[in-house]
C-alpha atoms as a PDB file:
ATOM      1  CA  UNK A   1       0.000   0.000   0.000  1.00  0.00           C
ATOM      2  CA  UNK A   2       2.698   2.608   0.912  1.00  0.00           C
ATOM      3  CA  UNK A   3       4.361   2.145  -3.206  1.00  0.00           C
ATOM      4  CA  UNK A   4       0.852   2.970  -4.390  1.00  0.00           C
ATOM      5  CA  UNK A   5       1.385   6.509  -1.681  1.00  0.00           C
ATOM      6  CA  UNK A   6       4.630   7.281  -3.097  1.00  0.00           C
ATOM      7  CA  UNK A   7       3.503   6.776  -6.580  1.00  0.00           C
ATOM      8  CA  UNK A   8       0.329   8.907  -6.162  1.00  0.00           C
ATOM      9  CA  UNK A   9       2.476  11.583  -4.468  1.00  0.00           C
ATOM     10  CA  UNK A  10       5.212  11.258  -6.631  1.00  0.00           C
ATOM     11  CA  UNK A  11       2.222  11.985  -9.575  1.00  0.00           C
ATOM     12  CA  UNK A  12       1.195  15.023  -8.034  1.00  0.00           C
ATOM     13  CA  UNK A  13       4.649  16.361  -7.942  1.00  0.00           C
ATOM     14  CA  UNK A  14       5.290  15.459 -11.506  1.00  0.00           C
ATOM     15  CA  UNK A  15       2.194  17.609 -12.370  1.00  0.00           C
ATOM     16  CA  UNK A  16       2.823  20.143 -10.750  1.00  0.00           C
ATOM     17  CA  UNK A  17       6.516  20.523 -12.147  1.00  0.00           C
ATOM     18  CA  UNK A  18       4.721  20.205 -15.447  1.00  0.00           C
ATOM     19  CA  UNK A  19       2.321  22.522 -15.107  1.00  0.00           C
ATOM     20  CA  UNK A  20       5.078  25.347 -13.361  1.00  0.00           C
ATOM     21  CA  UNK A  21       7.454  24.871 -16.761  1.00  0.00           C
ATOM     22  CA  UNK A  22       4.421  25.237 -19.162  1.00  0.00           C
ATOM     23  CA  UNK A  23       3.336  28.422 -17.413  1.00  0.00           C
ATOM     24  CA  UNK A  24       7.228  29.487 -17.690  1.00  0.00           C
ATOM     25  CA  UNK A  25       7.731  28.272 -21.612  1.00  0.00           C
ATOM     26  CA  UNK A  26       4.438  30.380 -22.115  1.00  0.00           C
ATOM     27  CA  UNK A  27       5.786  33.392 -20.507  1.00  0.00           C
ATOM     28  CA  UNK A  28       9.136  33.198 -21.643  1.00  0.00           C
ATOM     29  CA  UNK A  29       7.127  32.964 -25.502  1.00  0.00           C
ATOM     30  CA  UNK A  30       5.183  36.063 -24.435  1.00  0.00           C
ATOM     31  CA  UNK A  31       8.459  38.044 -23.488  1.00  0.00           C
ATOM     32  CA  UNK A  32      10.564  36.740 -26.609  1.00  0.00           C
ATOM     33  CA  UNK A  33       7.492  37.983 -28.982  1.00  0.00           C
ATOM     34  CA  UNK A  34       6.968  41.413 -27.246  1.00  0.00           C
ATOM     35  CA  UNK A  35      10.762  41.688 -27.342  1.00  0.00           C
ATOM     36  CA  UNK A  36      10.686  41.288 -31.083  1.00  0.00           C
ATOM     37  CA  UNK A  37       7.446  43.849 -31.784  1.00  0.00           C
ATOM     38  CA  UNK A  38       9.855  46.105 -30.410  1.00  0.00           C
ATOM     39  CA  UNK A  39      12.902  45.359 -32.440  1.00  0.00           C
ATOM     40  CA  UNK A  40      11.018  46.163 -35.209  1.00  0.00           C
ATOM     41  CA  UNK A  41       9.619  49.743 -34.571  1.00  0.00           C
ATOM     42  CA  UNK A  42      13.399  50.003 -33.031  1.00  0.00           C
ATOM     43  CA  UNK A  43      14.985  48.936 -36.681  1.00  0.00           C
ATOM     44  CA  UNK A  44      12.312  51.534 -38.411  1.00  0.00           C
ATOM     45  CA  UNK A  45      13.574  54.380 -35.915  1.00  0.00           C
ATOM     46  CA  UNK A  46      10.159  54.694 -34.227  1.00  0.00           C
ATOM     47  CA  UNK A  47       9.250  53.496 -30.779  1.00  0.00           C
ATOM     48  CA  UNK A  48       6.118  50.428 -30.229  1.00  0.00           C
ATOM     49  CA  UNK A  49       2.745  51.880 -28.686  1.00  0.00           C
ATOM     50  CA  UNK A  50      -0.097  50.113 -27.056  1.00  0.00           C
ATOM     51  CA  UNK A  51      -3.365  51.265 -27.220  1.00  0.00           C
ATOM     52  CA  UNK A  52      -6.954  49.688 -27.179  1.00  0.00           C
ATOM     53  CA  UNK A  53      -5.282  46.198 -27.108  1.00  0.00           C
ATOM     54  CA  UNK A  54      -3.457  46.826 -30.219  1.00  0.00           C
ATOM     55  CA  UNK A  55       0.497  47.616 -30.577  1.00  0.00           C
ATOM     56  CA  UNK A  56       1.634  50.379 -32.858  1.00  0.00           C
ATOM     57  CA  UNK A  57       4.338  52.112 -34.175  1.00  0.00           C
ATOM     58  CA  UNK A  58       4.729  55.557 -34.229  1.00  0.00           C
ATOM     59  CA  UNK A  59       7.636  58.249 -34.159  1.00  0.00           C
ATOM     60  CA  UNK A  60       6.336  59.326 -30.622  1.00  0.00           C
ATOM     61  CA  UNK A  61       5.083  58.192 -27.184  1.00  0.00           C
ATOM     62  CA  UNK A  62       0.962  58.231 -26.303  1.00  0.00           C
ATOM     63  CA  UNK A  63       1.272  61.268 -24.667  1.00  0.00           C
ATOM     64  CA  UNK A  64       2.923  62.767 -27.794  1.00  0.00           C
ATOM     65  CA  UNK A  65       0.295  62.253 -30.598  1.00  0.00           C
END
C-alpha cells in the first residue's frame, strides 16, 4: 500500500513541475514575442505603442500624438 502513496504523491509532484514549466515556456514565448514587436519599430527608428489592445508604431510616445 505505501508504493501505491509514493507513486500517487510522486504523480502530483510530476504535475505540478509540469504545469510550473508550461506556465514558464508560455511566458518566456510572451516576453521573446513582445521583445521582437519592439525590435522592429526600433529597426524603423520609431518606438512600439499600445493602445486599445493593439500595438503600434509611431515616431512618438501616447502622450505625444
Amino acid at each position: 500500500m505505501s508504493g501505491n502513496k509514493a507513486f500517487t504523491v510522486l504523480k502530483r509532484y510530476s504535475a505540478a513541475a509540469l504545469a510550473l514549466y508550461v506556465f514558464l515556456y508560455v511566458g518566456s514565448c510572451a516576453q521573446q514575442l513582445d521583445e521582437a514587436r519592439e525590435n522592429a519599430c526600433k529597426e524603423k527608428g520609431m518606438v512600439l505603442v499600445t493602445a486599445r489592445g493593439k500595438d503600434y508604431c509611431t515616431y512618438g510616445t501616447r502622450d505625444g500624438l
